[in-house]
C-alpha atoms as a PDB file:
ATOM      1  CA  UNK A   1     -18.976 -23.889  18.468  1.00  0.00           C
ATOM      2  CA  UNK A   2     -17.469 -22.493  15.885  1.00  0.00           C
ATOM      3  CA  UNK A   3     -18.694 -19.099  14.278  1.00  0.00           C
ATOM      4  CA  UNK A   4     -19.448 -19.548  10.510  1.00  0.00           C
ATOM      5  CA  UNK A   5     -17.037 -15.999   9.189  1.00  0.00           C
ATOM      6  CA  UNK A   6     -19.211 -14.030   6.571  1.00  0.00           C
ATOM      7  CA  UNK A   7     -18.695 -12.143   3.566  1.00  0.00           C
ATOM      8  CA  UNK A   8     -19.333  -8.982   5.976  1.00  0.00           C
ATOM      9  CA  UNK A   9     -16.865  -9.585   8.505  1.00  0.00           C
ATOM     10  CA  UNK A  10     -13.181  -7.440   8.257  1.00  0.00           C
ATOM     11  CA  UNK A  11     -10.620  -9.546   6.781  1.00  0.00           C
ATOM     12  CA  UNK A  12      -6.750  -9.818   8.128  1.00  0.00           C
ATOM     13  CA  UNK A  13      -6.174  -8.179   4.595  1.00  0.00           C
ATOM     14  CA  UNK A  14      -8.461  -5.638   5.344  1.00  0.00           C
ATOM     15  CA  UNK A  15      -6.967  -4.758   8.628  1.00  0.00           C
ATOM     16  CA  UNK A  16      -3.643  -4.947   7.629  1.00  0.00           C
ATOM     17  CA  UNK A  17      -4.519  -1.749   4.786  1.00  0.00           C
ATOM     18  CA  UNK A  18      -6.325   0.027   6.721  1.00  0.00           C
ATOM     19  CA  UNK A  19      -3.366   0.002   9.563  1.00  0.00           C
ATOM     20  CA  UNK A  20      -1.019   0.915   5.950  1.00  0.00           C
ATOM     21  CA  UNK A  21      -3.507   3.610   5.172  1.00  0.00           C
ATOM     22  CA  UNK A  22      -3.399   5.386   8.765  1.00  0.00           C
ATOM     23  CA  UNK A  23       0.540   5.217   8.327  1.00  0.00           C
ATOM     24  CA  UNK A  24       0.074   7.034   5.586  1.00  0.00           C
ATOM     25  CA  UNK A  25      -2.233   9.331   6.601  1.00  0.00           C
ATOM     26  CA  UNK A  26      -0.325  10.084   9.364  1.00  0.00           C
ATOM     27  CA  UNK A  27       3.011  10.938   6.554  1.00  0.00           C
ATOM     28  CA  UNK A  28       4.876   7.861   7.272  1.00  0.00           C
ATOM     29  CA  UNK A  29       4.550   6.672   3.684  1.00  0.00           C
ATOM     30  CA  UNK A  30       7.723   4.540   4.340  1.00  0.00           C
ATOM     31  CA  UNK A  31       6.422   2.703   7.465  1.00  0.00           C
ATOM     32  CA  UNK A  32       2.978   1.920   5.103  1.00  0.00           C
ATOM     33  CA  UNK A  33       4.533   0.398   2.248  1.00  0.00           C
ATOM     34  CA  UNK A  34       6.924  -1.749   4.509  1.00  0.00           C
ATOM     35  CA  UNK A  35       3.330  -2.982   6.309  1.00  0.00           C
ATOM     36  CA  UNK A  36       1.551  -2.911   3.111  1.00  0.00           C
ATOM     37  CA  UNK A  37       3.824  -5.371   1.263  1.00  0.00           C
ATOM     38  CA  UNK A  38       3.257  -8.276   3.216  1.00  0.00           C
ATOM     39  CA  UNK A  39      -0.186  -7.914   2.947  1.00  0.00           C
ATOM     40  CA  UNK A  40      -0.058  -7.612  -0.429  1.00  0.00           C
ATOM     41  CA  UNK A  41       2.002 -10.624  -1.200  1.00  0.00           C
ATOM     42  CA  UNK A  42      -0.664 -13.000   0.328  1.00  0.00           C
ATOM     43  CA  UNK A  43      -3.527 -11.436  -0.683  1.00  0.00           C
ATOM     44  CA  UNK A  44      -2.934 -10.157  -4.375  1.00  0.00           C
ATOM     45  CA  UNK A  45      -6.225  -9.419  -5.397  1.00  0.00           C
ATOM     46  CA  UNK A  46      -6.679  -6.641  -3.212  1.00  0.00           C
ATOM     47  CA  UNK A  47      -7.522  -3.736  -5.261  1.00  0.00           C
ATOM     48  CA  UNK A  48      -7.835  -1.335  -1.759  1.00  0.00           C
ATOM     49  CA  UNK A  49      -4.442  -2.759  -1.107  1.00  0.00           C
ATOM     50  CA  UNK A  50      -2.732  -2.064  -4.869  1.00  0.00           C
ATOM     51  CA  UNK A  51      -4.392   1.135  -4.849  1.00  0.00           C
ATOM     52  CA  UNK A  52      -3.180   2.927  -1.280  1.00  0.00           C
ATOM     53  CA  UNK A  53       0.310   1.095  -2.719  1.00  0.00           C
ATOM     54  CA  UNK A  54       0.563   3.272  -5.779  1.00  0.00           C
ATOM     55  CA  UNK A  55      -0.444   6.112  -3.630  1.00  0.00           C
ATOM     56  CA  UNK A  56       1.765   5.382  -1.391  1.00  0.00           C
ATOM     57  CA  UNK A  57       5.015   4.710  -4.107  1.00  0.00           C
ATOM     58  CA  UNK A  58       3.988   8.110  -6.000  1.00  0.00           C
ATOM     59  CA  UNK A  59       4.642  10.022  -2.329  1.00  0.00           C
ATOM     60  CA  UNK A  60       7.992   8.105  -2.502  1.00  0.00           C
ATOM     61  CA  UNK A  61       8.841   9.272  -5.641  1.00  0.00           C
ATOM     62  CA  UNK A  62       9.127   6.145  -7.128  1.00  0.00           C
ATOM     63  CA  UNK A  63       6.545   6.707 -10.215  1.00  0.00           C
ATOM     64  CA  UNK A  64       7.064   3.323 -12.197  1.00  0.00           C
ATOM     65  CA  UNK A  65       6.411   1.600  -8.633  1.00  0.00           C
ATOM     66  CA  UNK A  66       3.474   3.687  -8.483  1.00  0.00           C
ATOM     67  CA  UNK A  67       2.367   2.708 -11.498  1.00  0.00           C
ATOM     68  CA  UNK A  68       2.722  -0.546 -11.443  1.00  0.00           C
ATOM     69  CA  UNK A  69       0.319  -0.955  -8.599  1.00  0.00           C
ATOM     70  CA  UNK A  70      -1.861   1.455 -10.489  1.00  0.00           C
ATOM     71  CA  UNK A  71      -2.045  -0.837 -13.008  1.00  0.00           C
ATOM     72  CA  UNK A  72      -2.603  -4.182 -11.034  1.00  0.00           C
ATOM     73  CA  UNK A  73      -5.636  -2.100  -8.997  1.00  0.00           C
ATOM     74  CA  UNK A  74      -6.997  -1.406 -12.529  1.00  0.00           C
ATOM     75  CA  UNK A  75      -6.689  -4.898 -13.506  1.00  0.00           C
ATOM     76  CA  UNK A  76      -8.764  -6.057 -10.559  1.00  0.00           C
ATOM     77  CA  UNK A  77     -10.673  -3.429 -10.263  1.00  0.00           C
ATOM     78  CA  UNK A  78     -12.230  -1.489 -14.140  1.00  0.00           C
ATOM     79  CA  UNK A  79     -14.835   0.519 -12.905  1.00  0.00           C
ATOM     80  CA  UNK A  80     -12.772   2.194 -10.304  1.00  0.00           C
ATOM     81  CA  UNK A  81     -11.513   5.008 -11.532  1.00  0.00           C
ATOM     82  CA  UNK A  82      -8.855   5.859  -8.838  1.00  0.00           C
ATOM     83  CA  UNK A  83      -6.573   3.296 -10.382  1.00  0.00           C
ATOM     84  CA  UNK A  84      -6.877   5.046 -13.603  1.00  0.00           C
ATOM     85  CA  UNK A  85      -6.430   8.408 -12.393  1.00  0.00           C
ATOM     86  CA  UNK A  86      -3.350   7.293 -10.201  1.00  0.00           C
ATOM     87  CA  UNK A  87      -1.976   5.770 -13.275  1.00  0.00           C
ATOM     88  CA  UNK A  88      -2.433   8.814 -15.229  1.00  0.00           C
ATOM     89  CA  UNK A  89       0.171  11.202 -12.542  1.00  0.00           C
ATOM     90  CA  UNK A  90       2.395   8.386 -12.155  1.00  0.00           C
ATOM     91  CA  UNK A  91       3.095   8.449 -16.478  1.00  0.00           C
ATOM     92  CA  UNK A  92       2.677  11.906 -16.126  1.00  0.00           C
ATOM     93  CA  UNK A  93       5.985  11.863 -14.063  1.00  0.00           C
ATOM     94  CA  UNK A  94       7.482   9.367 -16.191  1.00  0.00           C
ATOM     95  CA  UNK A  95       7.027  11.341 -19.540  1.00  0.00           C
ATOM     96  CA  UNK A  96       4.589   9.675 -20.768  1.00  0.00           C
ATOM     97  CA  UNK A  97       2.455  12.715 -21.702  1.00  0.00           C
ATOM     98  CA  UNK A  98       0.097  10.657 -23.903  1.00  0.00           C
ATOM     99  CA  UNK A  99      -0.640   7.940 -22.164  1.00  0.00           C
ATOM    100  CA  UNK A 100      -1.054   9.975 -19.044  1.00  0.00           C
ATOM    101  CA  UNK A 101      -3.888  12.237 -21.199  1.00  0.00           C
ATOM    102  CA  UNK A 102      -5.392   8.913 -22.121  1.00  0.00           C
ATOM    103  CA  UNK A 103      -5.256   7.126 -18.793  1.00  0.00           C
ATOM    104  CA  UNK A 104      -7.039  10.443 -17.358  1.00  0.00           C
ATOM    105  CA  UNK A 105      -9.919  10.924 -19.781  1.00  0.00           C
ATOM    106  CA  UNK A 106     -10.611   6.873 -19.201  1.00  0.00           C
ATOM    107  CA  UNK A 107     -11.453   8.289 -15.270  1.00  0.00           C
ATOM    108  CA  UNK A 108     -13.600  10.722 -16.493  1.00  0.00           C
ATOM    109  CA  UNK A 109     -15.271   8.246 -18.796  1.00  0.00           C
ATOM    110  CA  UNK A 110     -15.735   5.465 -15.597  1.00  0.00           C
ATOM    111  CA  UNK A 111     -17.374   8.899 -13.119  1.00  0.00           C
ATOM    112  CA  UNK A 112     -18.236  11.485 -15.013  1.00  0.00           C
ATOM    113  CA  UNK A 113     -19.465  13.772 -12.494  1.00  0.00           C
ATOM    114  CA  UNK A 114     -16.019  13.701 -10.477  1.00  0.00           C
ATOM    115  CA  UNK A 115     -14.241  16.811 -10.578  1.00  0.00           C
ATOM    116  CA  UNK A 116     -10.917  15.621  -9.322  1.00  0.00           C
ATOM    117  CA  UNK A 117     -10.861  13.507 -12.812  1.00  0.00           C
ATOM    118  CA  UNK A 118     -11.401  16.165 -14.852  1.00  0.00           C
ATOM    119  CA  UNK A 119      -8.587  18.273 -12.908  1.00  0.00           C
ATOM    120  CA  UNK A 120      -6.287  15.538 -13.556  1.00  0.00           C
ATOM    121  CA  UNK A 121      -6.869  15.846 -17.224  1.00  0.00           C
ATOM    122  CA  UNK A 122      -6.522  19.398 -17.052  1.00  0.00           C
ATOM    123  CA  UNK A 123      -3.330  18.216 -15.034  1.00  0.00           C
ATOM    124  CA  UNK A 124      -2.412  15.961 -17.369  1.00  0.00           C
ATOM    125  CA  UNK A 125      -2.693  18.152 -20.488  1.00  0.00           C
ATOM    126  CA  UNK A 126      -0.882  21.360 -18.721  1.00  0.00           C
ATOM    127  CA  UNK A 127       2.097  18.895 -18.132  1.00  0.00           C
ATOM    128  CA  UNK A 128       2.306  17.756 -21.826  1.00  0.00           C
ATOM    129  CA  UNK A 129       2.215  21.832 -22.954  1.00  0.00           C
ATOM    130  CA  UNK A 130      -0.557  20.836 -25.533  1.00  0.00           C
ATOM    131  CA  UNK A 131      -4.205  21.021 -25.968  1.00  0.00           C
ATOM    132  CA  UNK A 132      -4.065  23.944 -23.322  1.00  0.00           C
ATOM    133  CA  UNK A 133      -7.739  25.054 -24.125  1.00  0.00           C
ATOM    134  CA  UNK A 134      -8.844  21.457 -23.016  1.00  0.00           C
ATOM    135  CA  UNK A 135      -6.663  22.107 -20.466  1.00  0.00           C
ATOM    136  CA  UNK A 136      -8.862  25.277 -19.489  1.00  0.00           C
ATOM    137  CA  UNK A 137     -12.032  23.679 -20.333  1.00  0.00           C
ATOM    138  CA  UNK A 138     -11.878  20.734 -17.858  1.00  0.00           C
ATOM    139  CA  UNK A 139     -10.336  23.084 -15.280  1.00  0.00           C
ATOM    140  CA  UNK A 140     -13.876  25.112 -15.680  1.00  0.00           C
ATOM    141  CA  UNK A 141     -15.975  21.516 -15.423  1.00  0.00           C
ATOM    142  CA  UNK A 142     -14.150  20.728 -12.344  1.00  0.00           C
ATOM    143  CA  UNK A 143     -15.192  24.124 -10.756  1.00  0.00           C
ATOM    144  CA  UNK A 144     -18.577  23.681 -12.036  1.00  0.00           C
ATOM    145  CA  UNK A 145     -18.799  20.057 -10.256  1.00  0.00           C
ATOM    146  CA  UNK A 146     -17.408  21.701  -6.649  1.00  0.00           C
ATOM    147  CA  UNK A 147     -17.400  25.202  -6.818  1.00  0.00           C
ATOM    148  CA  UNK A 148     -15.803  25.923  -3.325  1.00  0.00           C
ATOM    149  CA  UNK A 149     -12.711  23.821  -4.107  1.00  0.00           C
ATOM    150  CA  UNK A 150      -9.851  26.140  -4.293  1.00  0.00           C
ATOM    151  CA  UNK A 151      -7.764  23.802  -6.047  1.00  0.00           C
ATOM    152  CA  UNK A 152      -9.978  24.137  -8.949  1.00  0.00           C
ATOM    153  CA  UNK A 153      -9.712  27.856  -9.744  1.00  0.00           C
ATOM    154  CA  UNK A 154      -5.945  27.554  -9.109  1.00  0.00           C
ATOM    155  CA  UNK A 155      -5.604  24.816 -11.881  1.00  0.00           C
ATOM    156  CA  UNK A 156      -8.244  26.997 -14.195  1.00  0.00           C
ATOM    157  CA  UNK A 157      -5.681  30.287 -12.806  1.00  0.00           C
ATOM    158  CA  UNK A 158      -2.933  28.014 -14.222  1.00  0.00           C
ATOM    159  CA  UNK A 159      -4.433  27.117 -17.681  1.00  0.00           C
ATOM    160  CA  UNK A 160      -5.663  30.793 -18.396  1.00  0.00           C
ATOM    161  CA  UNK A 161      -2.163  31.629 -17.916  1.00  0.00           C
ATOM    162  CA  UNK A 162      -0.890  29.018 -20.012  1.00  0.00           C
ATOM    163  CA  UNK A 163      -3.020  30.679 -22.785  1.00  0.00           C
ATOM    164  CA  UNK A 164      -2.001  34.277 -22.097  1.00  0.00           C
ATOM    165  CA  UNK A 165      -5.334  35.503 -20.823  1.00  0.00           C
ATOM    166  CA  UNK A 166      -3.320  36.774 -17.646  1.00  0.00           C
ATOM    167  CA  UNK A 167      -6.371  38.966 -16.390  1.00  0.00           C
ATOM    168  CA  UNK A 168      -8.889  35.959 -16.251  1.00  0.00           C
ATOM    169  CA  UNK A 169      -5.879  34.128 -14.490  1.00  0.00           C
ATOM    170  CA  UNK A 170      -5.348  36.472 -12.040  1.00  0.00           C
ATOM    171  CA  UNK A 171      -9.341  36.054 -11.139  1.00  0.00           C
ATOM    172  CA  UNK A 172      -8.925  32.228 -10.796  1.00  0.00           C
ATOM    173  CA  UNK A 173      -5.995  32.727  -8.501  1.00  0.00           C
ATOM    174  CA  UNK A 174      -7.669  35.541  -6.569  1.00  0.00           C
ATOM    175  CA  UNK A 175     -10.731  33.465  -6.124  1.00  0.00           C
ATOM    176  CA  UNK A 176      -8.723  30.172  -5.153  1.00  0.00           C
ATOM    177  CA  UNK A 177      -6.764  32.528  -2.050  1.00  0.00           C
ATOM    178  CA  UNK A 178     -10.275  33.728  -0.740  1.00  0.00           C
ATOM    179  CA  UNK A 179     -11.159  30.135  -0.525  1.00  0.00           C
ATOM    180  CA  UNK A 180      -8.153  29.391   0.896  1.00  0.00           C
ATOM    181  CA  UNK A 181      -5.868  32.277   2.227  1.00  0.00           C
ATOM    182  CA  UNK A 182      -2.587  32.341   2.191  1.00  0.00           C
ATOM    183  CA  UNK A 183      -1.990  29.291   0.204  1.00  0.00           C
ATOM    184  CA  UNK A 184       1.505  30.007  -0.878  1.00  0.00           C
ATOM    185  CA  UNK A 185       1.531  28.350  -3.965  1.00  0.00           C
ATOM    186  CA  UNK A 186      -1.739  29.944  -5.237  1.00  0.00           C
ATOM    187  CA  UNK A 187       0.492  33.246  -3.852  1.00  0.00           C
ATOM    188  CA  UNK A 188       3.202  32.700  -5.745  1.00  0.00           C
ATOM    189  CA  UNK A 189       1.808  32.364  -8.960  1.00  0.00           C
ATOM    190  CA  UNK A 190      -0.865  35.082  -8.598  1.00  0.00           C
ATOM    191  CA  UNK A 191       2.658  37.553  -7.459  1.00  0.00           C
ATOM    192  CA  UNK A 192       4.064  36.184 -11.204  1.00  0.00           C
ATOM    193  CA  UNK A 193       1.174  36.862 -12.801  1.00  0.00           C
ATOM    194  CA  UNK A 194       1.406  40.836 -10.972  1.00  0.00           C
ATOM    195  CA  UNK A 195       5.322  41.307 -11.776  1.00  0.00           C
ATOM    196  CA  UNK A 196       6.382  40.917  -7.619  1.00  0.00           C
ATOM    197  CA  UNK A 197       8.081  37.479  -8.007  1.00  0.00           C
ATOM    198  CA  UNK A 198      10.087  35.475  -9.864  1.00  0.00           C
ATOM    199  CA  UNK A 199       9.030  32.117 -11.818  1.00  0.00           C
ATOM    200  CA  UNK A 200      11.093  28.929 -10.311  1.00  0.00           C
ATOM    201  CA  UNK A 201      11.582  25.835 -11.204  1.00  0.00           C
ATOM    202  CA  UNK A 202       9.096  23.352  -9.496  1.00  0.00           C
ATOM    203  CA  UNK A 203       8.960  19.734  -9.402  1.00  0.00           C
ATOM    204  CA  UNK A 204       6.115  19.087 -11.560  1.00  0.00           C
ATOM    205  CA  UNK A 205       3.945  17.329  -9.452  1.00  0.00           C
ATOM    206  CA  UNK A 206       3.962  20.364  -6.941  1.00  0.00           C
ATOM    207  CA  UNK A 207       0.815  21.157  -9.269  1.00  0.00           C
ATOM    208  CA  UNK A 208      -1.494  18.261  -8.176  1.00  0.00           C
ATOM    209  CA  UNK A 209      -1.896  18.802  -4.869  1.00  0.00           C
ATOM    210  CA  UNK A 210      -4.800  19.835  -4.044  1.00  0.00           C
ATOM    211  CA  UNK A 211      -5.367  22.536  -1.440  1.00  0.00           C
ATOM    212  CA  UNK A 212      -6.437  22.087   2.388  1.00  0.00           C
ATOM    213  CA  UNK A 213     -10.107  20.853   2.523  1.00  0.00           C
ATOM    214  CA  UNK A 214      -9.961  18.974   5.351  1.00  0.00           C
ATOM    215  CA  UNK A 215     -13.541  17.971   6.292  1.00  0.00           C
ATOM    216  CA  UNK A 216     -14.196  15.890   2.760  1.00  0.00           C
ATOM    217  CA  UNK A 217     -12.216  13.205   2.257  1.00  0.00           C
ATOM    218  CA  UNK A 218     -12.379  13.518  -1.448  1.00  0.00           C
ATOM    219  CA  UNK A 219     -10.718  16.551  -2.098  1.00  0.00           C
ATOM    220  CA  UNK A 220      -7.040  14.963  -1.897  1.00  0.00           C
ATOM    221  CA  UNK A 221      -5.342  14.119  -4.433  1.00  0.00           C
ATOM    222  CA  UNK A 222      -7.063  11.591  -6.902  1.00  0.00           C
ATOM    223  CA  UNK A 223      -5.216   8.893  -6.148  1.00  0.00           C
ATOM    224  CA  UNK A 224      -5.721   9.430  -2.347  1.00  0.00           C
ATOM    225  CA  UNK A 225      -9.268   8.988  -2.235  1.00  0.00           C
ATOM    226  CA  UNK A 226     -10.103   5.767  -0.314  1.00  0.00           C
END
């Protein structure tokens, strides 16, 4: 006889993202789209699925990809705020400064007590080169929701730069290398800030990455939490 399948049980569409997802954990972001897109195209109302896609196109550097399946994962799934937060990069990289700001404070809205949203406004804000003292203050909530993330104090190092208070800055950097040492971006900007390096030019979304944590899963980026 027969099994009757439950709601509980794993579904192919389940197994084929997860199998995408451990591609891309595993940086082959090009081998889990091309399993991912199959999946996708039979089972379209898979939010997981939409979401780890936009992940997975914002890796790839193709941001309206990205946010395309952003915005389907939002669609199917509101209260989620990873869609929203994903969104918010991928205009971010497109330009779209204001919609990006908007898109971010909507994930704060949906969870509140998430730092990684409130970085990604802070994020969101530095990127656009306006409201900078927002910018500051949600770096500061962040590091008041998860105070050993070293990400955090290197966004609030960034902001307090951004303003000119170059001491305070050079705090927030110092503190994000004890968390982390020898981060070499936190480096770099804290041997600016001290007159032993040059500025370069970055690609811009060199600044969301968040640093090393490796024993929480929710400390990568925010569109990479699963």
């Amino acid at each position: 006889m027969t099994p009757i399948q439950t709601s509980s049980e794993v579904s192919p569409a389940d197994v084929g993202v997860a199998r995408a997802a451990a591609l891309f954990e595993h940086m082959q972001p090009e081998q889990a789209a091309a399993m991912l897109e199959p999946v996708l195209a039979s089972n379209a109302a898979s939010a997981p699925g939409w979401i780890l896609m936009a992940r997975i196109r914002l890796a790839m550097d193709q941001a309206e990809a990205g946010l395309d399946a952003a915005n389907r994962a939002a669609t199917l799934a509101p209260d989620d705020p990873r869609p929203l937060a994903i969104a918010s990069r991928a205009l971010t990289l497109l330009g779209r400064h204001d919609e990006a700001m908007s898109m971010a404070y909507r994930a704060v809205v949906v969870e509140p007590k998430n730092p990684l949203w409130h970085d990604r406004v802070a994020w969101a804000l530095l990127a656009a080169d306006r409201q900078i003292a927002d910018a500051e203050q949600a770096a500061r909530t962040a590091i008041s929701l998860d105070p050993n993330e070293a990400h955090y104090y290197f966004t609030h190092g960034v902001a307090l730069a951004a303003l000119g208070h170059v001491d305070q800055a050079r705090q927030a950097l110092g503190t994000s290398l004890r968390l982390e040492p020898g981060n070499p971006v936190a480096k770099h900007r804290l041997d600016i800030l001290n007159g032993v390096a040059e500025p370069v030019v970055e690609r811009k979304k060199r600044g969301w990455k968040l640093f090393g944590r490796k024993d929480d899963a929710r400390t990568g980026r925010p569109e990479e939490r699963h």
